[in-house]
C-alpha atoms as a PDB file:
ATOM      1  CA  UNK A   1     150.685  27.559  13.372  1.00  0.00           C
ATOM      2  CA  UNK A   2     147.469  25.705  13.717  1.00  0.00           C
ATOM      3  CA  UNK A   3     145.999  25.095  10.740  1.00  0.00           C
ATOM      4  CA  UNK A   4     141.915  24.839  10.923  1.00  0.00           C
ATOM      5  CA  UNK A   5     140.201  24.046   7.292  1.00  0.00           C
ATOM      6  CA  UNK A   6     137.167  25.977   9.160  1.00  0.00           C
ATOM      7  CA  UNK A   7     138.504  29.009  10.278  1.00  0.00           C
ATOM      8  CA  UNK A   8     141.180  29.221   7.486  1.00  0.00           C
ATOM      9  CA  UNK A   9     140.544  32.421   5.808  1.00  0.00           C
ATOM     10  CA  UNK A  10     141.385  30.670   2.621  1.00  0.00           C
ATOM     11  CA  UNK A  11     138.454  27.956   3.173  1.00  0.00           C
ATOM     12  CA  UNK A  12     136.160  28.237   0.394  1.00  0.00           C
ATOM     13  CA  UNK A  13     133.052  26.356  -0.075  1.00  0.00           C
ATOM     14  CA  UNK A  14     131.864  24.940  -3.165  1.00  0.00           C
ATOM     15  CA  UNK A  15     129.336  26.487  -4.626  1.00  0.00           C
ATOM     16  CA  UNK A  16     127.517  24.269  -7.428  1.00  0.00           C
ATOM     17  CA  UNK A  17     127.450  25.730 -10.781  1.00  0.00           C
ATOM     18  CA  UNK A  18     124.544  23.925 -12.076  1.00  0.00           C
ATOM     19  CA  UNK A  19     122.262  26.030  -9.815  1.00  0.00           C
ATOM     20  CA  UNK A  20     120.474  28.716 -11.582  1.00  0.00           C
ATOM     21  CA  UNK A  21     120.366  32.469 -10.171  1.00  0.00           C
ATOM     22  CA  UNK A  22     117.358  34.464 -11.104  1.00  0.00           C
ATOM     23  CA  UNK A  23     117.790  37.336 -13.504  1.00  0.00           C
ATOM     24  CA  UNK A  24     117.209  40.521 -12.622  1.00  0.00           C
ATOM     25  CA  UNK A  25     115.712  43.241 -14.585  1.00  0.00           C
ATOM     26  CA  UNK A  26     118.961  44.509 -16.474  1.00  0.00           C
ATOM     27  CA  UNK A  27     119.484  40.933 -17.311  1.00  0.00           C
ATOM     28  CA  UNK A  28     116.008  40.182 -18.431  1.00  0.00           C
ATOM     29  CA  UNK A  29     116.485  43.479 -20.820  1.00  0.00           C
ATOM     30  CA  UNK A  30     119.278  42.319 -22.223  1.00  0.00           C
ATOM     31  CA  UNK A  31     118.095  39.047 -23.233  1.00  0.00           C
ATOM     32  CA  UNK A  32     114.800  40.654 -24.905  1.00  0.00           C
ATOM     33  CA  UNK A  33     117.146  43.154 -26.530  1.00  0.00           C
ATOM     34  CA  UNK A  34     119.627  40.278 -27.949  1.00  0.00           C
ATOM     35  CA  UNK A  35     116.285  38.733 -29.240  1.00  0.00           C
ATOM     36  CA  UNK A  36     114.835  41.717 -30.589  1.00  0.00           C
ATOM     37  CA  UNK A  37     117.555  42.470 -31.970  1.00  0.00           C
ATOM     38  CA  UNK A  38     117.576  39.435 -33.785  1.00  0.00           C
ATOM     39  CA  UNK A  39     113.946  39.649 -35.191  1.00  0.00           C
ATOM     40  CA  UNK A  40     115.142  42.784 -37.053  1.00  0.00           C
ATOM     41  CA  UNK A  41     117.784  41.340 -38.911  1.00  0.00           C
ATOM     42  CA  UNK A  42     115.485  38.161 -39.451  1.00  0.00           C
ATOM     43  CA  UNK A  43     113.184  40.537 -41.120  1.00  0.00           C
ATOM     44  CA  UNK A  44     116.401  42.283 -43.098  1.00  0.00           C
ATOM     45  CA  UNK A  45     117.544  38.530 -44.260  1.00  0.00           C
ATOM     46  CA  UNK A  46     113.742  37.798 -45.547  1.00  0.00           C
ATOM     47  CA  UNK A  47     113.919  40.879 -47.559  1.00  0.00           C
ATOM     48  CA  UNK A  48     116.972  39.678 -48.455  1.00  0.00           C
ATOM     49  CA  UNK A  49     116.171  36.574 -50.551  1.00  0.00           C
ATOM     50  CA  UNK A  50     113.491  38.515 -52.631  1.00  0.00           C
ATOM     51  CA  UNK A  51     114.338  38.018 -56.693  1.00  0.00           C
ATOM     52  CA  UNK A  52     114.180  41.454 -56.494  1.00  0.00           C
ATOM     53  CA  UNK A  53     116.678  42.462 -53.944  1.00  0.00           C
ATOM     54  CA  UNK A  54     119.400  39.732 -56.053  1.00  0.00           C
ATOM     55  CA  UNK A  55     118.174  41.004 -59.427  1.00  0.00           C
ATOM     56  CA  UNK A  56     119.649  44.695 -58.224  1.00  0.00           C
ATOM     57  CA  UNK A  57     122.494  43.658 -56.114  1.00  0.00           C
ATOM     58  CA  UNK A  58     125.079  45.013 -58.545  1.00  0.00           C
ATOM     59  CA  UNK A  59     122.826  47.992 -59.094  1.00  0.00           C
ATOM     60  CA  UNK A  60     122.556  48.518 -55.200  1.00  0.00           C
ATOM     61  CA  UNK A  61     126.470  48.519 -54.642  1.00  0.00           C
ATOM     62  CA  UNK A  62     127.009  50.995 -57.318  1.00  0.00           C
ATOM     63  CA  UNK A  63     124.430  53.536 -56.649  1.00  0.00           C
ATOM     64  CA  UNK A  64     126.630  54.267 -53.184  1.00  0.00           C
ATOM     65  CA  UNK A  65     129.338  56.177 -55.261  1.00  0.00           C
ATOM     66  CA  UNK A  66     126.897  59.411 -56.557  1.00  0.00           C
ATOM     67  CA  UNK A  67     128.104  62.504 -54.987  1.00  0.00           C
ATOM     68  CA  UNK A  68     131.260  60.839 -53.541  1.00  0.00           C
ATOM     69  CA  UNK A  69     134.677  61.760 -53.162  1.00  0.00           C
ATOM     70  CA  UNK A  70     137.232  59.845 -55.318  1.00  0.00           C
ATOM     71  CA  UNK A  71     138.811  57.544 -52.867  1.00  0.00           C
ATOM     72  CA  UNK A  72     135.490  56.441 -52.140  1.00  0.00           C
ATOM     73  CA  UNK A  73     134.067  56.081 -55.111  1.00  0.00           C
ATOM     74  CA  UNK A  74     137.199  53.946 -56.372  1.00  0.00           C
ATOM     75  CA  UNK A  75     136.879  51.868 -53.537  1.00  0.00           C
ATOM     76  CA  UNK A  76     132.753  51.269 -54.236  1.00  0.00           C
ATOM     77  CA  UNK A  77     133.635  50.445 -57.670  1.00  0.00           C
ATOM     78  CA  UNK A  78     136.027  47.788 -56.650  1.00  0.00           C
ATOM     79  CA  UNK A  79     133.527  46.121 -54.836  1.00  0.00           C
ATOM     80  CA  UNK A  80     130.677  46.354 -57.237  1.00  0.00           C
ATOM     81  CA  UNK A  81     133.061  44.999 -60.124  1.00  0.00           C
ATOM     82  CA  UNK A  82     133.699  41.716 -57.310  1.00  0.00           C
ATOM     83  CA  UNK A  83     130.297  41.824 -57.009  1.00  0.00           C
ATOM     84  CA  UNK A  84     129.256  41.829 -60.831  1.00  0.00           C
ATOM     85  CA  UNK A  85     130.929  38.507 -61.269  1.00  0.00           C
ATOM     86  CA  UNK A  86     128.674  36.553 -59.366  1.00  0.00           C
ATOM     87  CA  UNK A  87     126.379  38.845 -58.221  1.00  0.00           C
ATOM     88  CA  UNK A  88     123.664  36.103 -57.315  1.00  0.00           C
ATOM     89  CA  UNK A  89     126.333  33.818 -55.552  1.00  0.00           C
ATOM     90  CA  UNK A  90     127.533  36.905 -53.378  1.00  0.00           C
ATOM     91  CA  UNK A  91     123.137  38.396 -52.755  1.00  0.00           C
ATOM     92  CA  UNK A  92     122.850  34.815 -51.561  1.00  0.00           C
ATOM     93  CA  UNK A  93     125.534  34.659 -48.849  1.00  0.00           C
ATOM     94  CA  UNK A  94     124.826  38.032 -47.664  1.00  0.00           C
ATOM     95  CA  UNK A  95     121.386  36.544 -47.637  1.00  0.00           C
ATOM     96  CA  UNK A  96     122.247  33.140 -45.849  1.00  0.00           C
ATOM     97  CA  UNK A  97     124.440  35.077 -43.669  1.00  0.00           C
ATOM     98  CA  UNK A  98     121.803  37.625 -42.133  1.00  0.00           C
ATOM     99  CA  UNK A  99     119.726  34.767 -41.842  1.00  0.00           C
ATOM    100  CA  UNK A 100     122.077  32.782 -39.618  1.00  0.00           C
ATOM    101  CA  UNK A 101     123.038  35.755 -37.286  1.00  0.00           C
ATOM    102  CA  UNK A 102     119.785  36.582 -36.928  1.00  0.00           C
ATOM    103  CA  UNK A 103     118.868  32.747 -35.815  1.00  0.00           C
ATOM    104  CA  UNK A 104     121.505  32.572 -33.751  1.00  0.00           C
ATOM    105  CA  UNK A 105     120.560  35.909 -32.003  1.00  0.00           C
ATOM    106  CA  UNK A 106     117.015  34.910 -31.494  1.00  0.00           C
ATOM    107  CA  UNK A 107     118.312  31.618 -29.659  1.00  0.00           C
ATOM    108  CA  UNK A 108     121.320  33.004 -28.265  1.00  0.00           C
ATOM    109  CA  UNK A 109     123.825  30.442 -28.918  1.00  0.00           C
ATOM    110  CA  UNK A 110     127.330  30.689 -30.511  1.00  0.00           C
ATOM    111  CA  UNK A 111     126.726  35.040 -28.860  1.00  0.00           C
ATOM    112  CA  UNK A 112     130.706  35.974 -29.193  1.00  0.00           C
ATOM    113  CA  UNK A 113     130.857  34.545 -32.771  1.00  0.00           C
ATOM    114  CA  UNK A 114     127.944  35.908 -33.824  1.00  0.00           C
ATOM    115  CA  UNK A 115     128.680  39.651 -32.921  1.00  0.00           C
ATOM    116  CA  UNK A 116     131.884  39.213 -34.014  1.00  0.00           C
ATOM    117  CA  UNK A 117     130.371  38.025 -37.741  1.00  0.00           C
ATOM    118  CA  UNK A 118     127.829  41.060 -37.245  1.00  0.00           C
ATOM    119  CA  UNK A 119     130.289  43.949 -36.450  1.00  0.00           C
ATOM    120  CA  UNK A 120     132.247  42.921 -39.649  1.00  0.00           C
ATOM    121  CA  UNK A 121     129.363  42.283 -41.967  1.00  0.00           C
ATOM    122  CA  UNK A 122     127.492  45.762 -40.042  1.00  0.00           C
ATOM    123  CA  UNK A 123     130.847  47.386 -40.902  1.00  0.00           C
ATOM    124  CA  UNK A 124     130.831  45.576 -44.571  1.00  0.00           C
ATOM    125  CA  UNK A 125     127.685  46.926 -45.429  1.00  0.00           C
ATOM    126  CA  UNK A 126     128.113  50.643 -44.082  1.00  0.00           C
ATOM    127  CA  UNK A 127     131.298  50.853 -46.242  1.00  0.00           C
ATOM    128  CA  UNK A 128     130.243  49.571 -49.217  1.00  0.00           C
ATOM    129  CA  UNK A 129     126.540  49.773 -50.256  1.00  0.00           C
ATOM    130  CA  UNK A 130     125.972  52.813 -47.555  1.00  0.00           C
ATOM    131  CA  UNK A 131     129.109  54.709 -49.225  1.00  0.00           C
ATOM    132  CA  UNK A 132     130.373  55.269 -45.480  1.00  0.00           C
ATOM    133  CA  UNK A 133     126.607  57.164 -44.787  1.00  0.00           C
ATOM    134  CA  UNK A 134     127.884  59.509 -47.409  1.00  0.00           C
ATOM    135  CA  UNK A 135     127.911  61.561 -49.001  1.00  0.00           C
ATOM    136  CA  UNK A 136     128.447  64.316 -46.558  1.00  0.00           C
ATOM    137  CA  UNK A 137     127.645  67.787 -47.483  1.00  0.00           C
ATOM    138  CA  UNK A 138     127.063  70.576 -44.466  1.00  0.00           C
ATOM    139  CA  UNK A 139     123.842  71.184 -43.495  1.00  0.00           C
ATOM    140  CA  UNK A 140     122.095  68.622 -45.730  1.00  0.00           C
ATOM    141  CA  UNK A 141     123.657  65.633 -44.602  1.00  0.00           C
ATOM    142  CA  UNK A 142     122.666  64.393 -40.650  1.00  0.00           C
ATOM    143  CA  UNK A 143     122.884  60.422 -40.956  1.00  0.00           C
ATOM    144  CA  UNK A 144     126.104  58.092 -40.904  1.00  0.00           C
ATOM    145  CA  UNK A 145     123.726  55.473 -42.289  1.00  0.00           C
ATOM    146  CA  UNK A 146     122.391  52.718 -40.880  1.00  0.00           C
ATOM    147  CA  UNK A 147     124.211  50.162 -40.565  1.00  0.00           C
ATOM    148  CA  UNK A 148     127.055  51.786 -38.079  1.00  0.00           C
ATOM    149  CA  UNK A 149     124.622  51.905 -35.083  1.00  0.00           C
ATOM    150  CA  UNK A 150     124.470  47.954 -35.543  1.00  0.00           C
ATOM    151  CA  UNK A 151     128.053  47.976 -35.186  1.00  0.00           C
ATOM    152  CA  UNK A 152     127.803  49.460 -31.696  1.00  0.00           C
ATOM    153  CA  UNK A 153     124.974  47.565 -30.437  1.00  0.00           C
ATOM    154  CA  UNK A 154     126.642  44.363 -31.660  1.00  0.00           C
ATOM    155  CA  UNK A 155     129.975  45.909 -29.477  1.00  0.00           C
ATOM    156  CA  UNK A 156     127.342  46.550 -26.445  1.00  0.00           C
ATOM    157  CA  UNK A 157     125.899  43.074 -27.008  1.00  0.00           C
ATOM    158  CA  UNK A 158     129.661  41.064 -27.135  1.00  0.00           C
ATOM    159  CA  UNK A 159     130.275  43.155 -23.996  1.00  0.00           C
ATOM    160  CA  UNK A 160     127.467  42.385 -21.410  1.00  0.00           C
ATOM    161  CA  UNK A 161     127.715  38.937 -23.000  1.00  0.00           C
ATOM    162  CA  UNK A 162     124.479  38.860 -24.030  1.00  0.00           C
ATOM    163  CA  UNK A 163     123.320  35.219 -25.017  1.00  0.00           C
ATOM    164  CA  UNK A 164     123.652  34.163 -21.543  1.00  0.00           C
ATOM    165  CA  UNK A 165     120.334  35.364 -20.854  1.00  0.00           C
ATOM    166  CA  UNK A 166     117.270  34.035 -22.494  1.00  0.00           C
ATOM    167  CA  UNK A 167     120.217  31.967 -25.145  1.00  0.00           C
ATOM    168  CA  UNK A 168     121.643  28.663 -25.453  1.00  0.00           C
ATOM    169  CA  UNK A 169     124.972  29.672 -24.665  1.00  0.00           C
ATOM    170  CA  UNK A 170     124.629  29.154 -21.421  1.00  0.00           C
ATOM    171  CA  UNK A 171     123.807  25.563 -21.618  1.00  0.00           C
ATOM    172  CA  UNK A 172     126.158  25.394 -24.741  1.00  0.00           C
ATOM    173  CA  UNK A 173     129.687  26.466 -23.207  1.00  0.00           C
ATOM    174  CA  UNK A 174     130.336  23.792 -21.331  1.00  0.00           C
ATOM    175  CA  UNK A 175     129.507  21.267 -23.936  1.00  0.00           C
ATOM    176  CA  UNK A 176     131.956  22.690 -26.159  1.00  0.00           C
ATOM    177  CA  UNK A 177     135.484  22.566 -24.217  1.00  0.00           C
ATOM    178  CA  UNK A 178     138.333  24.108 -26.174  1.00  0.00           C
ATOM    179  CA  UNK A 179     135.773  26.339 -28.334  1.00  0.00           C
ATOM    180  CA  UNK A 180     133.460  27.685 -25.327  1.00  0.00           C
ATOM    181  CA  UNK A 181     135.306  30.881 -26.353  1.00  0.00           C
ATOM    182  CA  UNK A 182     132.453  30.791 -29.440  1.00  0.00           C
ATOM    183  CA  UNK A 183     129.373  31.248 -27.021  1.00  0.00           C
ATOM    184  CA  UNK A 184     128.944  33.651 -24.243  1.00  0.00           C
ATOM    185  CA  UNK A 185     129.526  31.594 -20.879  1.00  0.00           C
ATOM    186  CA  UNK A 186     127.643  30.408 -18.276  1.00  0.00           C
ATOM    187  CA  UNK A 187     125.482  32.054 -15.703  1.00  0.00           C
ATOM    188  CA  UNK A 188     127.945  31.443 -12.759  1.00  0.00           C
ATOM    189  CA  UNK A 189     128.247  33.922 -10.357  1.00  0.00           C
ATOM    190  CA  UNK A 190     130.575  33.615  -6.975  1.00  0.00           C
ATOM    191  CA  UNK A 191     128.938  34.263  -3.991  1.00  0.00           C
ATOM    192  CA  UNK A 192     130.946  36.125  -0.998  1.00  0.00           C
END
């Protein structure tokens, strides 16, 4: 068998990976989505660190349970009793924490961690203060609260590995070896 490194059907050429491919328009939108996105939740952490928004925290947790069934309210009243030890210590990380997911979705760097953190907090928050969007009474009730939707679009975001476009994460994943898992990859595509 002659064996030809040009005609090989196996012979692959190198393609550089530190040449950048234009976006196209999906890829723009998800990028100004991602950042979008992460105004929002910068303007949810701002309202976040008002006295007045730490001064009801407690309040806020235990309001969820009016109207609710008993399984839920026991499990609201759980959490606003962990609350109502430190309730300042715990408004202040929920505070910090919006504020750092909504950095890091604005630059888009450290995307998988981030949506990761978000679903659970997104989650978090529509179980606990939301009461699950409840309570839910036929034909007055038509919202499952807020905070659920974020839970998909953080899904939607993790999927189409969003901070590769218009993020950091793109320039970040290969500068952190064993824990590029964190950010969302680079922008290499293989050409046929």
């Amino acid at each position: 068998m002659i064996n030809n490194p040009i005609t090989s059907p196996l012979h692959r050429t190198p393609v550089s990976s530190r040449r950048s491919i234009p976006m196209n328009w999906r890829e723009r939108g998800v990028g100004i989505a991602r950042i979008i996105f992460g105004l929002v939740w910068a303007v949810a952490a701002l309202l976040q660190w008002l006295p007045q928004f730490q001064n009801s925290f407690v309040a806020q947790v235990s309001a969820a349970k009016a109207d609710q069934p008993g399984f839920i309210q026991g499990w609201i009243t759980f959490w606003a009793n962990l609350v109502s030890i430190n309730p300042f210590l715990i408004a202040r990380m929920l505070a910090t924490t919006e504020s750092v997911i909504a950095v890091f979705l604005i630059l888009g760097i450290f995307s998988n961690l981030t949506y990761i953190v978000g679903i659970f907090l997104s989650l978090g928050i529509w179980s606990i203060p939301e009461g699950f969007g409840g309570p839910y009474i036929p034909g007055v009730t038509t919202d499952i609260g807020t905070a659920f939707p974020y839970v998909i679009l953080f899904a939607v975001l993790l999927f189409l590995s969003a901070g590769r476009y218009y993020g950091l994460d793109q320039w970040l994943t290969s500068r952190l070896g064993r824990l590029g898992f964190l950010a969302s990859g680079s922008l290499r595509r293989s050409r046929k």
